[in-house]
Protein backbone atom coordinates (compact mmCIF):
# COMPACT_ATOMS: atom_id res chain seq x y z
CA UNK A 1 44.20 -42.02 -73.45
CA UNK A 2 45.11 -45.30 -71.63
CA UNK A 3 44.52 -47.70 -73.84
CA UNK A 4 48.30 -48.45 -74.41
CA UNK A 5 48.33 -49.24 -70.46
CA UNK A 6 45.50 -51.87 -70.97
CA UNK A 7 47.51 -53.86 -73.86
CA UNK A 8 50.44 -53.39 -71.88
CA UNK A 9 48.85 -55.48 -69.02
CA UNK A 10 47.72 -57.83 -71.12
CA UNK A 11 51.44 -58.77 -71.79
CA UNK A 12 52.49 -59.03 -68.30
CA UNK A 13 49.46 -60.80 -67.09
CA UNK A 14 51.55 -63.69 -68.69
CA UNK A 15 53.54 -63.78 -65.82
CA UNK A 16 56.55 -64.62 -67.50
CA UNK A 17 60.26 -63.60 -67.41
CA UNK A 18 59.79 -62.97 -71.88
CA UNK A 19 56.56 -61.18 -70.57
CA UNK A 20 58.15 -59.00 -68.02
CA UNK A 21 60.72 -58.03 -70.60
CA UNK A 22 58.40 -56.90 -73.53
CA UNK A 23 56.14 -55.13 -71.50
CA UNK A 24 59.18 -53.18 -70.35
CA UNK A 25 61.27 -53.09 -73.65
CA UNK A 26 58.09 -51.70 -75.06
CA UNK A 27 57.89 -48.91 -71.99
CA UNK A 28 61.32 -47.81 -72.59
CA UNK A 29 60.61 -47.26 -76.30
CA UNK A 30 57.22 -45.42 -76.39
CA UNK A 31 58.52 -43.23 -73.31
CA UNK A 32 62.03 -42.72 -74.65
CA UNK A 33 60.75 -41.68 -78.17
CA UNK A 34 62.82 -39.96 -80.70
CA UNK A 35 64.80 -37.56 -78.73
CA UNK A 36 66.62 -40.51 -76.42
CA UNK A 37 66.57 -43.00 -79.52
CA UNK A 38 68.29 -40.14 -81.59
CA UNK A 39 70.93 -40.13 -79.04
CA UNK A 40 71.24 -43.28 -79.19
CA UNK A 41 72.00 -43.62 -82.95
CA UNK A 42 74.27 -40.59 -83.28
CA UNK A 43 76.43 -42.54 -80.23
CA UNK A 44 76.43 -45.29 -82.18
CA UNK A 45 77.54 -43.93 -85.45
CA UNK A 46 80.16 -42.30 -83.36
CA UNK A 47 81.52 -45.84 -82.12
CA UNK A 48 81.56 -47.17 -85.66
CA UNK A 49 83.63 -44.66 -86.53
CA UNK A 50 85.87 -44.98 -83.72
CA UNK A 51 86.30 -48.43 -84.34
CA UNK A 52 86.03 -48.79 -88.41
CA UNK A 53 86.54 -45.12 -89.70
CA UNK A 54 89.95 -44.19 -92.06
CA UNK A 55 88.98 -40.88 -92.34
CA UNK A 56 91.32 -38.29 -90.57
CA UNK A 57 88.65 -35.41 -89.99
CA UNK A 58 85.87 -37.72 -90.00
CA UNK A 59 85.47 -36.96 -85.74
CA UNK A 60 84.77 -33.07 -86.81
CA UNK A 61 82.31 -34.02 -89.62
CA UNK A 62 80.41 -36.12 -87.47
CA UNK A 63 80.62 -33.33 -84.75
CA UNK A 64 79.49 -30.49 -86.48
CA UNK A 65 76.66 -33.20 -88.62
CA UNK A 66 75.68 -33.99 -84.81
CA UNK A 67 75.37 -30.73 -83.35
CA UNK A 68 73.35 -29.68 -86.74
CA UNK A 69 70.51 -32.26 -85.62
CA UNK A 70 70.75 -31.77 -81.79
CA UNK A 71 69.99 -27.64 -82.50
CA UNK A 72 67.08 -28.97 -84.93
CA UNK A 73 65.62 -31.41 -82.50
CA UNK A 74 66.09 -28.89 -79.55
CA UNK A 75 64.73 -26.12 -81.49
CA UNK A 76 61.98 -28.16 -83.05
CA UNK A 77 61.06 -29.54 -80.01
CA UNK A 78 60.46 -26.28 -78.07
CA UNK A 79 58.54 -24.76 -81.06
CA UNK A 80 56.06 -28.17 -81.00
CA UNK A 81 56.00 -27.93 -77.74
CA UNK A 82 53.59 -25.30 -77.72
CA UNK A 83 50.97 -27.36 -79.04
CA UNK A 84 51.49 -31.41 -78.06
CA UNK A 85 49.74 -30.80 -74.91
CA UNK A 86 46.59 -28.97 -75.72
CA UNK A 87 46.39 -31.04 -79.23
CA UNK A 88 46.92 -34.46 -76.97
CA UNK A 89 43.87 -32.80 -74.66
CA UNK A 90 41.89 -31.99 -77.42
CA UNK A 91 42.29 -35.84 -78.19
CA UNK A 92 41.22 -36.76 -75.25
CA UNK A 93 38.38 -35.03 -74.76
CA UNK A 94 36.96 -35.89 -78.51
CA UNK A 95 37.71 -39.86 -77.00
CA UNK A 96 35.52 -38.89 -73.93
CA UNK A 97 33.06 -37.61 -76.50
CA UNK A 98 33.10 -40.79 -77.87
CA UNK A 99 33.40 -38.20 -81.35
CA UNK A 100 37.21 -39.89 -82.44
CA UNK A 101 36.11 -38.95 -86.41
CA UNK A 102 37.27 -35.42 -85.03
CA UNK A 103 41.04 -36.68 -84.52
CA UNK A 104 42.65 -37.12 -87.82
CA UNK A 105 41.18 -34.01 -89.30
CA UNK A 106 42.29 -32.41 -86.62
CA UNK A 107 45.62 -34.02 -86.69
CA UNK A 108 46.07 -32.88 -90.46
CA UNK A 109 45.45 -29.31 -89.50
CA UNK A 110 48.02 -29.26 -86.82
CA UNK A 111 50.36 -30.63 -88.90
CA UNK A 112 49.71 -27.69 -91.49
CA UNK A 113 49.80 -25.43 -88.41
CA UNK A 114 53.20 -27.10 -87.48
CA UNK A 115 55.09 -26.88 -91.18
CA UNK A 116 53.98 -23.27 -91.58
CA UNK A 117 55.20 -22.10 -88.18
CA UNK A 118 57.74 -24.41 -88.77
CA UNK A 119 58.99 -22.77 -92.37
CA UNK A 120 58.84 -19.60 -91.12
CA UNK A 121 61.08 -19.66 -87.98
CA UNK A 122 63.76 -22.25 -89.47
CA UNK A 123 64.29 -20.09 -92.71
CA UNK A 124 65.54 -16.98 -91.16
CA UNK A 125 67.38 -18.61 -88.37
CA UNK A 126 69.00 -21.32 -90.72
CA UNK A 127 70.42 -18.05 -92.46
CA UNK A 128 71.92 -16.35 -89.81
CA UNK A 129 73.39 -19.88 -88.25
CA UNK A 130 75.22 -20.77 -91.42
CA UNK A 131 76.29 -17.58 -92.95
CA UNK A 132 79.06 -19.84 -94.80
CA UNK A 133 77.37 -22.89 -95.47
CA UNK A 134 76.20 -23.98 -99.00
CA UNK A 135 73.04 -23.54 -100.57
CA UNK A 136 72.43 -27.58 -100.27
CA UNK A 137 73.48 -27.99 -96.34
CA UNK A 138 70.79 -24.71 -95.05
CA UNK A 139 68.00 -26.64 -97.21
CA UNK A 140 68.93 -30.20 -96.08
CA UNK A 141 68.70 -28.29 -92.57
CA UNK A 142 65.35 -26.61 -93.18
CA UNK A 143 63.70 -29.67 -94.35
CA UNK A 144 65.08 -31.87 -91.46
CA UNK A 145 63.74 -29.01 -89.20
CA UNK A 146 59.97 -29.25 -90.75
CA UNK A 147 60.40 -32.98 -90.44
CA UNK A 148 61.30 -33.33 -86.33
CA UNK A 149 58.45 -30.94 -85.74
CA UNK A 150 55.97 -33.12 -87.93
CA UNK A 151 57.65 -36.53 -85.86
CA UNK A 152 57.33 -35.06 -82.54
CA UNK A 153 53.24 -34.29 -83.18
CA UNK A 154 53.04 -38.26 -85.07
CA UNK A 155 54.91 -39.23 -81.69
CA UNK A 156 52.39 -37.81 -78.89
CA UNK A 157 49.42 -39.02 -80.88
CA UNK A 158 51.16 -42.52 -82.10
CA UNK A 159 52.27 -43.45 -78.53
CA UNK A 160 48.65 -43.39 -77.67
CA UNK A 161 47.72 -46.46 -79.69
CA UNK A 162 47.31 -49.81 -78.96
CA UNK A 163 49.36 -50.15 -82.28
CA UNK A 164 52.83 -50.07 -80.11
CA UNK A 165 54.12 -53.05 -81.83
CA UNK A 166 54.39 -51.53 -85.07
CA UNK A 167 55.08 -48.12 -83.48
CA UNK A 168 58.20 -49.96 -82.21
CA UNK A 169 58.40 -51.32 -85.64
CA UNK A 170 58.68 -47.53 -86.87
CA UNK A 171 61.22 -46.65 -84.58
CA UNK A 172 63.81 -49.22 -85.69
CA UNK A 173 63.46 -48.88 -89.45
CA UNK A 174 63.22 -45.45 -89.22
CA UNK A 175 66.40 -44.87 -87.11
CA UNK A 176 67.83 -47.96 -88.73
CA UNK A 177 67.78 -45.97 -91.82
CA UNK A 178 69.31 -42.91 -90.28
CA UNK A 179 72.51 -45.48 -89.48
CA UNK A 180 73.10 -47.65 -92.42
CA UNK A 181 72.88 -44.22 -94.34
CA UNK A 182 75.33 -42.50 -92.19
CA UNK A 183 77.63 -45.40 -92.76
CA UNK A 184 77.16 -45.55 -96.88
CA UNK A 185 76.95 -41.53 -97.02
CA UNK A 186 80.03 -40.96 -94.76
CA UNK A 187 82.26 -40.04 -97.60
CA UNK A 188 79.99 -36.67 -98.39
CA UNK A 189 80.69 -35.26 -95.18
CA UNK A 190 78.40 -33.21 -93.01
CA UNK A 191 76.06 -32.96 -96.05
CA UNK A 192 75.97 -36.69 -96.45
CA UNK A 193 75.40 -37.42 -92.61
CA UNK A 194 72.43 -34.60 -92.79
CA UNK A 195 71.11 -36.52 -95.29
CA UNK A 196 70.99 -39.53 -93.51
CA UNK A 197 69.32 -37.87 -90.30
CA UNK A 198 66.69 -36.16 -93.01
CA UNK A 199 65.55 -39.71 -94.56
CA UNK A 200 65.07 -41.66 -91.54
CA UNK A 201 63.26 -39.54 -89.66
CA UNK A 202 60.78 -38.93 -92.66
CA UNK A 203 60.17 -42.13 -93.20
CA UNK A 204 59.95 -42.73 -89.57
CA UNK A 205 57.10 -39.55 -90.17
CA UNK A 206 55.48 -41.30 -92.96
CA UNK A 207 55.33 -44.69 -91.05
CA UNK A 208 53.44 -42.92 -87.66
CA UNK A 209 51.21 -41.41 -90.09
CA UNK A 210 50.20 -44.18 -91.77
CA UNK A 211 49.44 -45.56 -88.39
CA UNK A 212 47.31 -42.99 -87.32
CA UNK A 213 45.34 -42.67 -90.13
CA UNK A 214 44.69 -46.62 -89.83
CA UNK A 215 43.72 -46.13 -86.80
CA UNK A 216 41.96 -43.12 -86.85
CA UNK A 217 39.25 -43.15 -89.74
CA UNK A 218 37.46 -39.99 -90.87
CA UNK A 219 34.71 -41.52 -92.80
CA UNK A 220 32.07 -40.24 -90.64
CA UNK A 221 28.71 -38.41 -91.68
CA UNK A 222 29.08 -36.32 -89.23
CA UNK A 223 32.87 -34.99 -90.88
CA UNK A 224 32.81 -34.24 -94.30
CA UNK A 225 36.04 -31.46 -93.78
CA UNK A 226 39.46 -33.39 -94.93
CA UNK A 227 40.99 -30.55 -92.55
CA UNK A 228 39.81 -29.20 -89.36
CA UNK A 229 41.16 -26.63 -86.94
CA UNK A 230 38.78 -27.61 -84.03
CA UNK A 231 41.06 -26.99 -81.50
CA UNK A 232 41.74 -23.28 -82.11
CA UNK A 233 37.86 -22.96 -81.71
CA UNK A 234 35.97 -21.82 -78.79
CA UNK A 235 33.09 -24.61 -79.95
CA UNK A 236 35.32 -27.40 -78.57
CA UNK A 237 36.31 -24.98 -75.67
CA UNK A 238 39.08 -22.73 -75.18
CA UNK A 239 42.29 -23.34 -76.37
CA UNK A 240 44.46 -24.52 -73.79
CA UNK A 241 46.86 -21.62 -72.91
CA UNK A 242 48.17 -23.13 -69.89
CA UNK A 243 48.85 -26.42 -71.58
CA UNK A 244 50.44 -24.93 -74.14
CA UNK A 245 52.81 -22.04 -72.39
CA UNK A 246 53.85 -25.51 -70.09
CA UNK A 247 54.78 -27.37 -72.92
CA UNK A 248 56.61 -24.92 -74.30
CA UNK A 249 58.50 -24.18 -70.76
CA UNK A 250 59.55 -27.28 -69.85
CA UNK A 251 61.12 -28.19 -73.38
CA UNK A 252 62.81 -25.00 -73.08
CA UNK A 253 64.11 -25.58 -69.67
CA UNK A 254 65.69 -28.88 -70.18
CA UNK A 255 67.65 -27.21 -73.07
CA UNK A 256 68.26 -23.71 -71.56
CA UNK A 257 71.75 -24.91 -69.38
CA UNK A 258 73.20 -26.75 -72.38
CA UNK A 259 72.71 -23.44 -74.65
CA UNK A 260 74.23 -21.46 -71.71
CA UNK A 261 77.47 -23.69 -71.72
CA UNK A 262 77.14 -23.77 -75.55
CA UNK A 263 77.48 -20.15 -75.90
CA UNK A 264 79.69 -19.10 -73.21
CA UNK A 265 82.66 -17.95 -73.74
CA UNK A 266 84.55 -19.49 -71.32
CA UNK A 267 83.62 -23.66 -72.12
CA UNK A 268 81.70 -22.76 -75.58
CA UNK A 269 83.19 -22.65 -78.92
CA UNK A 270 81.89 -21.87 -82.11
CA UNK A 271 81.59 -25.62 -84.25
CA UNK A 272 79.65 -24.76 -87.49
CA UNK A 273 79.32 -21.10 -88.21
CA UNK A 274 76.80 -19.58 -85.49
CA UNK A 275 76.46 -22.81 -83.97
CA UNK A 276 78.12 -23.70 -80.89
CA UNK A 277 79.08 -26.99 -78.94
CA UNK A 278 80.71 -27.19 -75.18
CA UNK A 279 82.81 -30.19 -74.93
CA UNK A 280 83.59 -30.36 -71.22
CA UNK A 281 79.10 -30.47 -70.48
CA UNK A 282 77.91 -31.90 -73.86
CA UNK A 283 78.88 -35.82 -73.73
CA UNK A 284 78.59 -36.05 -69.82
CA UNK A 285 75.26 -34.90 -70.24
CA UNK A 286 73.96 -36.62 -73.34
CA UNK A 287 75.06 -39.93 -71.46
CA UNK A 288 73.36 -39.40 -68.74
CA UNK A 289 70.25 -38.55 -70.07
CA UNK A 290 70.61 -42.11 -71.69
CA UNK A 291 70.94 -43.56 -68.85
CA UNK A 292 67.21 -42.55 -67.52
CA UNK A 293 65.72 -45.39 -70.25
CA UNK A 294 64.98 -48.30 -67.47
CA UNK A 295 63.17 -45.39 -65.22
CA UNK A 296 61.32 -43.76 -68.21
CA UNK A 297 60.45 -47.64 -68.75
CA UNK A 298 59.28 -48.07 -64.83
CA UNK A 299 57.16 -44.59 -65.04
CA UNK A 300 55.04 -44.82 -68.48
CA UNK A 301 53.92 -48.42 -67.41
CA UNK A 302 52.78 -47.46 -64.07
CA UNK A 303 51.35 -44.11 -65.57
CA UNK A 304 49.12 -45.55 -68.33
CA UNK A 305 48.28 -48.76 -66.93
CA UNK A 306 47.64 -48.19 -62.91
CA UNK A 307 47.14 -44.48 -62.22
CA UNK A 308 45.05 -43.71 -65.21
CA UNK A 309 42.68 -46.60 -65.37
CA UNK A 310 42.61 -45.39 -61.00
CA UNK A 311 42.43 -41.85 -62.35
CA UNK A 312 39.65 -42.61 -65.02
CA UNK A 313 37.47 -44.59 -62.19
CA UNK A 314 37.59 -41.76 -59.86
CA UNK A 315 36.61 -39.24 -62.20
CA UNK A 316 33.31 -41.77 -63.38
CA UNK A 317 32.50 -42.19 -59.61
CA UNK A 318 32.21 -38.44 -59.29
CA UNK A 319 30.39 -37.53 -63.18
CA UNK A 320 28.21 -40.69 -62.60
CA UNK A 321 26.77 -40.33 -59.15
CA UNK A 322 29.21 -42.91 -56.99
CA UNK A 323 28.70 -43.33 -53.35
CA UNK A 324 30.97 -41.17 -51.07
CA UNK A 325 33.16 -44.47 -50.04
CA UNK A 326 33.34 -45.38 -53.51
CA UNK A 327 34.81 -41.56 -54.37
CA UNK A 328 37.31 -42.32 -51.29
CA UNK A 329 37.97 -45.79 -51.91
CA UNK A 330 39.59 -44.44 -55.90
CA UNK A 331 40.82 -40.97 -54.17
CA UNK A 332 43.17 -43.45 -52.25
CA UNK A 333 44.11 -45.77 -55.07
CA UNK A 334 45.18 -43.00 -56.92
CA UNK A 335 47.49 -41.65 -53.63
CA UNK A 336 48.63 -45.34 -53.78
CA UNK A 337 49.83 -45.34 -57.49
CA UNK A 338 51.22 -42.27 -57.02
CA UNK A 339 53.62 -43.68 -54.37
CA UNK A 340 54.07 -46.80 -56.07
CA UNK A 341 55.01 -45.08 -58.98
CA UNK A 342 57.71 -42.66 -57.68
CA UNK A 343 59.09 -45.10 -55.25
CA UNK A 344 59.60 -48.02 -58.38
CA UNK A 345 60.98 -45.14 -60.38
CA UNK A 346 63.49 -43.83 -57.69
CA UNK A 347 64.60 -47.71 -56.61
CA UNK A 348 64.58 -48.69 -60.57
CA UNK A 349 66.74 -45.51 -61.81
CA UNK A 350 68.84 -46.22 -58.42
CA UNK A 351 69.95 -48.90 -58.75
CA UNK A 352 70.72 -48.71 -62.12
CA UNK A 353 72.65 -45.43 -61.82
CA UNK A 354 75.07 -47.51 -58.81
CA UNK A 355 75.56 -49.93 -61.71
CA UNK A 356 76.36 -47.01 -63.98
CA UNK A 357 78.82 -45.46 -61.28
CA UNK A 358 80.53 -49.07 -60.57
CA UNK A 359 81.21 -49.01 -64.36
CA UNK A 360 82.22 -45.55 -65.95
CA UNK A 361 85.74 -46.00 -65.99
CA UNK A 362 85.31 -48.98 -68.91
CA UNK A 363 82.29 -47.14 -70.78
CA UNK A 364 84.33 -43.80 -70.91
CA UNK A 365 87.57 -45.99 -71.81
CA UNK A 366 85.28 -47.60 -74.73
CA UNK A 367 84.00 -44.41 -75.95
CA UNK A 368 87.11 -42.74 -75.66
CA UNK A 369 85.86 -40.15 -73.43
CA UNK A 370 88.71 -38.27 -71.56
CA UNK A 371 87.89 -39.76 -67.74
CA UNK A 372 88.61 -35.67 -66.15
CA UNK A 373 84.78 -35.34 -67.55
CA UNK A 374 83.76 -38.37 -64.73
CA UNK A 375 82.81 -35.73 -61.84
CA UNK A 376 80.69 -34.25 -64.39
CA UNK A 377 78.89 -37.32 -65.48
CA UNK A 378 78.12 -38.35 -62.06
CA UNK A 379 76.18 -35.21 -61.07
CA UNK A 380 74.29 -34.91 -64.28
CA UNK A 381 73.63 -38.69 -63.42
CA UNK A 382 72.16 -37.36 -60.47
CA UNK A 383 70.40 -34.45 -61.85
CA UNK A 384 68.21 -36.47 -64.85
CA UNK A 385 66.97 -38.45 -62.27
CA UNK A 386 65.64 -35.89 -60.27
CA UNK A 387 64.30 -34.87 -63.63
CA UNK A 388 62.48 -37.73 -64.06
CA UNK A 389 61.32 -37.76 -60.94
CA UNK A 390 59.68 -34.08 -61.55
CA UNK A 391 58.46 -34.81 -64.77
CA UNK A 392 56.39 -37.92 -63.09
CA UNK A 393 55.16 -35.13 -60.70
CA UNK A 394 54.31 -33.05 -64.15
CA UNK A 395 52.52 -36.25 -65.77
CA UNK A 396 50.30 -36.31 -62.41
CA UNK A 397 49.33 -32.79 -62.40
CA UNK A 398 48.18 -32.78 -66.04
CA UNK A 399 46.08 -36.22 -65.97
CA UNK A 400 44.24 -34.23 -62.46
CA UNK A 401 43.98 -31.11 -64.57
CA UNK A 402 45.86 -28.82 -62.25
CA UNK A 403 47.10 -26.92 -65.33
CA UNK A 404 47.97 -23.74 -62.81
CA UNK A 405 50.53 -25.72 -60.80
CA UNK A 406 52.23 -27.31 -63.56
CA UNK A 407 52.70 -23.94 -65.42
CA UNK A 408 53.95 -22.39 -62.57
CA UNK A 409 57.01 -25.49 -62.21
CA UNK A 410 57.31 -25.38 -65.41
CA UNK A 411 58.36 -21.58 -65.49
CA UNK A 412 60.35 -21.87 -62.49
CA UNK A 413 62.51 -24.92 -64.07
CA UNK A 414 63.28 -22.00 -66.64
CA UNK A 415 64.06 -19.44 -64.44
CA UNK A 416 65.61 -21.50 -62.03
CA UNK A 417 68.06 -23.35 -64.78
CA UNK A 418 69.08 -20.81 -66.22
CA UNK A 419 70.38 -18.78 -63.18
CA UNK A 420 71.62 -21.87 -61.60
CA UNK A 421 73.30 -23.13 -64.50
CA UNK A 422 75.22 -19.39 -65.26
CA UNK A 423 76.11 -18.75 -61.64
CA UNK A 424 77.66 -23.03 -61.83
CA UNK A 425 79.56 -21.46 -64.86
CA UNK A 426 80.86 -18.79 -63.06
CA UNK A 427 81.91 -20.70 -59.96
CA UNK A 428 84.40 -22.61 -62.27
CA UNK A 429 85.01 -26.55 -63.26
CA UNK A 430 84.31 -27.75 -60.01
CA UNK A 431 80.41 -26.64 -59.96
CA UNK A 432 79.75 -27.57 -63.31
CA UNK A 433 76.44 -29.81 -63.52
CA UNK A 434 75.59 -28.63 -60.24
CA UNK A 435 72.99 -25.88 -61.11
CA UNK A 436 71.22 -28.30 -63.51
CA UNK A 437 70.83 -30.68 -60.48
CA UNK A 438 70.26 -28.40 -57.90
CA UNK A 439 67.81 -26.58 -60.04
CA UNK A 440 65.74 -29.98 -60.65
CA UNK A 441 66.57 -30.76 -56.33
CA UNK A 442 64.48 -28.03 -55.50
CA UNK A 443 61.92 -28.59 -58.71
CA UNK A 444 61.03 -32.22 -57.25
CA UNK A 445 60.64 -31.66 -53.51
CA UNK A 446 58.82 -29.05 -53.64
CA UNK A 447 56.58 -30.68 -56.66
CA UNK A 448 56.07 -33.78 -54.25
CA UNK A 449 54.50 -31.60 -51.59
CA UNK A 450 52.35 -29.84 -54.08
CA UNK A 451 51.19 -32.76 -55.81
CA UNK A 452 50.00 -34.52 -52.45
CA UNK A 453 48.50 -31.50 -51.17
CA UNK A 454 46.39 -31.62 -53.89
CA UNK A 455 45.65 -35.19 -53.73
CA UNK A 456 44.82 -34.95 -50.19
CA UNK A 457 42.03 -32.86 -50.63
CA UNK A 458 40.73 -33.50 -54.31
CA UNK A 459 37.12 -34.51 -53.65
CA UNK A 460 36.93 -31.57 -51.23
CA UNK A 461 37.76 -28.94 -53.80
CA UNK A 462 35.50 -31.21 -56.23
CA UNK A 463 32.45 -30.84 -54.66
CA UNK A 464 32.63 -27.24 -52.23
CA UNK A 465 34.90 -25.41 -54.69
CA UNK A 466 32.50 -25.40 -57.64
């Protein structure tokens, strides 16, 4: 599913300062996506009301509004995340088929999959988290919980196409909306700010949607089903467990050490009913993980347009008869972009996080951020780039199909984070952050080494392991 990285060449074949930056600024957008844009419109709604805000207790609606959608989009992504993977291999292999009238019905009955699973977990739990709150907030919640499960299976599929213009497109009117509503609704409260999450990202839903199904006709002879659920069916192969139990994993292990400060008792407090917030780990953290947007840029370029058209080349050499030095010749291009690609990442995210460093003082002065949360800050700096330096390792293992490997990392980022991250607790203020980064420390090393012992040897597995 490269075809993004082929358009994306395109642009910076221009050779051109304007060309460098849109091929980038595009990057950061379809790799960021809605969980890193959504942080980036709550800060913002936050600043204007720093700045332009009369309301006394506006700081606690817009807290508890905040920490409403963050538990959705946590909790929706981990739910989802069960079947992006094996639904975006299911695409993939239908592509490879050269059978792509199989995608949108397909993509409808996930989505039904998705609202249904969706339904029944939110209702229940939206009950026991707001035991006080009206009848209006718990359905505003429910239905912006169904919605960020439906965006995040648009997203995987949408950020596929060669479409990204208007995909970028989506992503400003649809957050767009989310902040000039905010600002109009701000006199309702929490239920008004709610609101305003629940309408932007629906029509940001509506608009990926429309895009696929542009892009993605089903009038075929060969489909005459509106709905398919092909990928739950042994006739397209198994359904991919591993895939699935991975996807699952990691989105529940990059969330797993904010829930354990959330709910302990000694940095946690209760914000909205069940639902719990922890000042002292919450904004350091959220700000760093903005701060990963020029290496998320650096990594999907070289991902979709070098080490999967390498990747893709390889694989024909071996399925099409290719000459043993042919077979080499792409074995080491693909070692190549792997280096390439974690080396531009590391220098990129670098150097940008010394830039970061060199300025904290003014960005925590302009967002009013008490500066005792600095120390903090600068490890979790530290620790999402690590991340993103494992989760490049993670992209490499699934385009190679070493499913196994990236299961097993992915269960030992849970494990690990979640120990880590208590014990840091524990240990007092001074080791906060630490277990996160430390966890993902060990994660990415060891990942590195995996990942090139593998590479090392594919065409000998390929050919005497069979």
């Amino acid at each position: 599913m490269a075809g993004i990285g082929f358009e994306l060449k395109k642009i910076l074949r221009e050779q051109t300062l304007t060309s460098v930056i849109k091929t980038f600024g595009y990057s950061a957008a379809l790799s960021s996506g809605p969980w890193v844009i959504s942080m980036i419109i709550i800060l913002g709604i936050g600043l204007t009301n720093i700045y332009l805000s009369t309301l006394e207790d506006h700081d606690n609606i817009l807290l508890q509004a905040s920490v409403s959608y963050v538990s959705a989009l946590a909790l929706s992504s981990i739910i989802t995340g069960f079947i992006q993977l094996p639904f975006t291999r299911f695409v993939a292999d239908r592509l490879y088929e050269k059978r792509s009238y199989l995608i949108l019905p397909n993509f409808f009955g996930t989505l039904m999959v998705t609202v249904v699973v969706s339904f029944m977990i939110v209702l229940p739990l939206s009950l026991w988290l707001f035991d006080t709150q009206s009848h209006l907030f718990i359905l505003l919640y429910i239905a912006l919980f169904i919605v960020l499960s439906c965006v995040w299976i648009a997203n995987i599929l949408a950020a596929s196409l060669k479409l990204y213009r208007y995909i970028l497109l989506f992503y400003l009117i649809g957050y767009g909306t989310v902040y000039l509503t905010a600002l109009v609704m701000k006199d309702y409260g929490v239920i008004g700010l709610l609101f305003s999450f629940l309408l932007g990202n629906s029509l940001l839903f509506i608009l990926l949607f429309f895009g696929i199904i542009y892009h993605y006709p089903s009038n075929n002879p060969h489909n005459r089903r509106f709905i398919r659920f092909d990928i739950y069916q042994e006739r397209y192969g198994k359904f991919y467990w591993k895939l699935g139990w991975s996807g699952m994993g990691y989105n529940l292990a990059i969330w797993i050490d904010k829930v354990i400060f959330w709910y302990s008792p000694i940095v946690g407090y209760a914000v909205i009913d069940h639902l719990h917030a922890s000042m002292v780990y919450d904004f350091p953290i959220f700000l760093a993980y903005l701060s990963i947007i020029p290496g998320m840029a650096v990594f999907f370029y070289r991902l979709e347009a070098d080490f999967a058209t390498v990747c893709e080349k390889f694989y024909n050499a071996l399925t099409h008869h290719g000459t043993l030095e042919q077979i080499l010749y792409y074995k080491n291009r693909m070692i190549q972009a792997v280096q390439r690609s974690i080396k531009e990442v590391l220098f990129v995210q670098g150097m940008f996080n010394i830039l970061l460093f060199l300025s904290a003082e003014t960005i925590f002065e302009l967002l009013q951020i008490p500066k005792l949360y600095m120390p903090l800050f600068y490890i979790n700096v530290i620790g999402v780039q690590l991340q993103l330096g494992f989760m490049s390792i993670l992209a490499y293992l699934y385009y190679i199909d070493r499913q196994k490997e990236a299961l097993f990392y992915t269960i030992l980022f849970v494990l690990l984070n979640a120990l880590l991250t208590w014990v840091s607790v524990q240990l007092g203020p001074y080791f906060y952050g630490y277990g996160f980064s430390v966890t993902l420390l060990i994660l990415f090393v060891s990942s590195i080494y995996t990942l090139n012992k593998i590479l090392q040897e594919i065409d000998y597995q390929t050919f005497m392991l069979q």
